[in-house]
Protein backbone atom coordinates (compact mmCIF):
# COMPACT_ATOMS: atom_id res chain seq x y z
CA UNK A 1 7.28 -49.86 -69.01
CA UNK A 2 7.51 -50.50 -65.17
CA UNK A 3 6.41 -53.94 -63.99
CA UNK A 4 5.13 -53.81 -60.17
CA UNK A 5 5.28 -57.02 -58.44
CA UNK A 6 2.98 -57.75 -54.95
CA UNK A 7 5.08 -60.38 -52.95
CA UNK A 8 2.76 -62.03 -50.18
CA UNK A 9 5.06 -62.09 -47.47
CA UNK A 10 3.37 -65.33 -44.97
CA UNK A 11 5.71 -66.07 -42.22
CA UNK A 12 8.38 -68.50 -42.39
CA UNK A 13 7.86 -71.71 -40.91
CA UNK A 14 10.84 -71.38 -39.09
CA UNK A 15 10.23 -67.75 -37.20
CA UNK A 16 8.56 -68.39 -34.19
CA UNK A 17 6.87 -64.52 -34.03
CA UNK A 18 3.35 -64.87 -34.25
CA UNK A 19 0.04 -65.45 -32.21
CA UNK A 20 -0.40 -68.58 -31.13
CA UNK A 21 -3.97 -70.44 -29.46
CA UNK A 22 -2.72 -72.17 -26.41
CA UNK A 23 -4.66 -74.49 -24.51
CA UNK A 24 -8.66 -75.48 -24.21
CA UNK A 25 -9.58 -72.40 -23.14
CA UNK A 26 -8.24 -70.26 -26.09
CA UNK A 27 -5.85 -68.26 -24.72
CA UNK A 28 -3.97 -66.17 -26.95
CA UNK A 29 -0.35 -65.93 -26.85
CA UNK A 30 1.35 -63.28 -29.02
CA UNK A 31 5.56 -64.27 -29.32
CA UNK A 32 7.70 -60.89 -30.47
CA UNK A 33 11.36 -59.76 -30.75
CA UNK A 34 12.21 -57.31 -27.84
CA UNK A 35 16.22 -56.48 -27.72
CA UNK A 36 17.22 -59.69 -30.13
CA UNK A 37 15.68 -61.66 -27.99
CA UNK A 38 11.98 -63.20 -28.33
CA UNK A 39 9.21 -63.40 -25.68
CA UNK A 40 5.40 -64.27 -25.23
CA UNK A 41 2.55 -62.51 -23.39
CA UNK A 42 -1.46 -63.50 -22.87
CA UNK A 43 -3.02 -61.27 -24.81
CA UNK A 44 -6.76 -62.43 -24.54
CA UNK A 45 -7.96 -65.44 -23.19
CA UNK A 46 -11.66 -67.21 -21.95
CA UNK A 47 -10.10 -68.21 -18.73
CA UNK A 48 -10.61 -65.61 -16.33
CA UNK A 49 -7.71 -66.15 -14.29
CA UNK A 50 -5.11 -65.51 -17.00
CA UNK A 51 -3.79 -62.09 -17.05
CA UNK A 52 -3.80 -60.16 -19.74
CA UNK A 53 0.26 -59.01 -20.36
CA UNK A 54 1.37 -62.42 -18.36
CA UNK A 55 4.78 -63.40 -19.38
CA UNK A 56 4.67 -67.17 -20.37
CA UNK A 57 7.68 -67.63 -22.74
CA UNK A 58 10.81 -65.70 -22.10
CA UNK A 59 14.69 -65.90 -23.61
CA UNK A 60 13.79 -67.63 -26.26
CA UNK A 61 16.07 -67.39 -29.07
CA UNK A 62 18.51 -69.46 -31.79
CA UNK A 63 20.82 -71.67 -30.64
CA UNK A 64 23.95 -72.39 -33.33
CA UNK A 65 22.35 -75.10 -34.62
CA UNK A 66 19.37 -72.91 -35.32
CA UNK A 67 17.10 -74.51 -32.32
CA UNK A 68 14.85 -72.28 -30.56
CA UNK A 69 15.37 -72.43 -26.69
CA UNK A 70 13.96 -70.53 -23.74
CA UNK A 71 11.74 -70.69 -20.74
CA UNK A 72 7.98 -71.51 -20.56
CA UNK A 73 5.92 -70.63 -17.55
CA UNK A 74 3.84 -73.32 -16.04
CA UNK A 75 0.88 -71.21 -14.63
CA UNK A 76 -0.52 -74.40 -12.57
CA UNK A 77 3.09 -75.52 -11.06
CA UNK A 78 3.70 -71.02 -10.92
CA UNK A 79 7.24 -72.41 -12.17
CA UNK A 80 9.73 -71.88 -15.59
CA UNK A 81 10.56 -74.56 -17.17
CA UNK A 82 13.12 -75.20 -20.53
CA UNK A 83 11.27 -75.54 -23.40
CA UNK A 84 12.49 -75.83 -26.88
CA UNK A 85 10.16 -74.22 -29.53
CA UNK A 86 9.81 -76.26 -33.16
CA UNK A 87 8.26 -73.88 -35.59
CA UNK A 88 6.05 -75.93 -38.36
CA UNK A 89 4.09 -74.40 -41.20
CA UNK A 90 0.56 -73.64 -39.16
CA UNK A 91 1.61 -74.20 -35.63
CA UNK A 92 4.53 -74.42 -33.23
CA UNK A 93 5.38 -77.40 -31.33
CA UNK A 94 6.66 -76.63 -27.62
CA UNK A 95 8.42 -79.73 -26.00
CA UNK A 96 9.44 -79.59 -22.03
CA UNK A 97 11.48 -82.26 -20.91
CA UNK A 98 12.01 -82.64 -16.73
CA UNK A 99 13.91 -85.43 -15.54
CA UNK A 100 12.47 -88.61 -17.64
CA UNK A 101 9.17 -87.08 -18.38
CA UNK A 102 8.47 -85.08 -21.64
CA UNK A 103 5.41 -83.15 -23.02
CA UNK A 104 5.04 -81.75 -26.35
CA UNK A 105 1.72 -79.56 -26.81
CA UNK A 106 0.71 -78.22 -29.74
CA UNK A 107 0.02 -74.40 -29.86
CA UNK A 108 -1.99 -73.31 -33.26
CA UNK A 109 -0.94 -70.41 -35.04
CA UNK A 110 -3.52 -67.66 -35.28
């Protein structure tokens, strides 16, 4: 007798691959591995001056203590910033910090 067993296999909370809603105008960001490291491109959007295949997250990967660092483009400024990326169960937080001033926005997970 063979038993089968069908695993549902939902991203971790922790991974930060995925697509990702960004913004009010529902732009769709899709974050993948590429050479160990992880990036994110628009891949749709309702604001017609994003570009399709824009890079707006690069180097983003593990530090040791399992945080996830890299860059985030700033579209408006046309400038990377440092952004750490928290990964929750149904979203993923992104938090810039420049001088004093912070920001943490809130991208949903498609």
């Amino acid at each position: 007798m063979t038993i089968f067993s069908i695993t549902n296999y939902a991203q971790s909370p922790s991974d930060v691959a995925g697509e990702y809603i960004v913004g009010k105008q529902n732009t769709l960001v899709k974050i993948e591995q590429q050479e160990g490291i992880y990036i994110g491109e628009i891949i749709s959007s309702d604001n017609p001056n994003a570009k399709i295949g824009k890079l707006m997250v690069k180097d983003l990967k593990q530090d040791k203590k399992g945080n996830w660092k890299g860059k985030l483009y700033a579209p408006k400024r046309k400038e990377w910033y440092d952004a750490e990326f928290i990964p929750k169960e149904n979203m993923l937080d992104v938090k810039i910090k420049v001088g004093f001033f912070s920001k943490t926005m809130e991208w949903l997970r498609k």
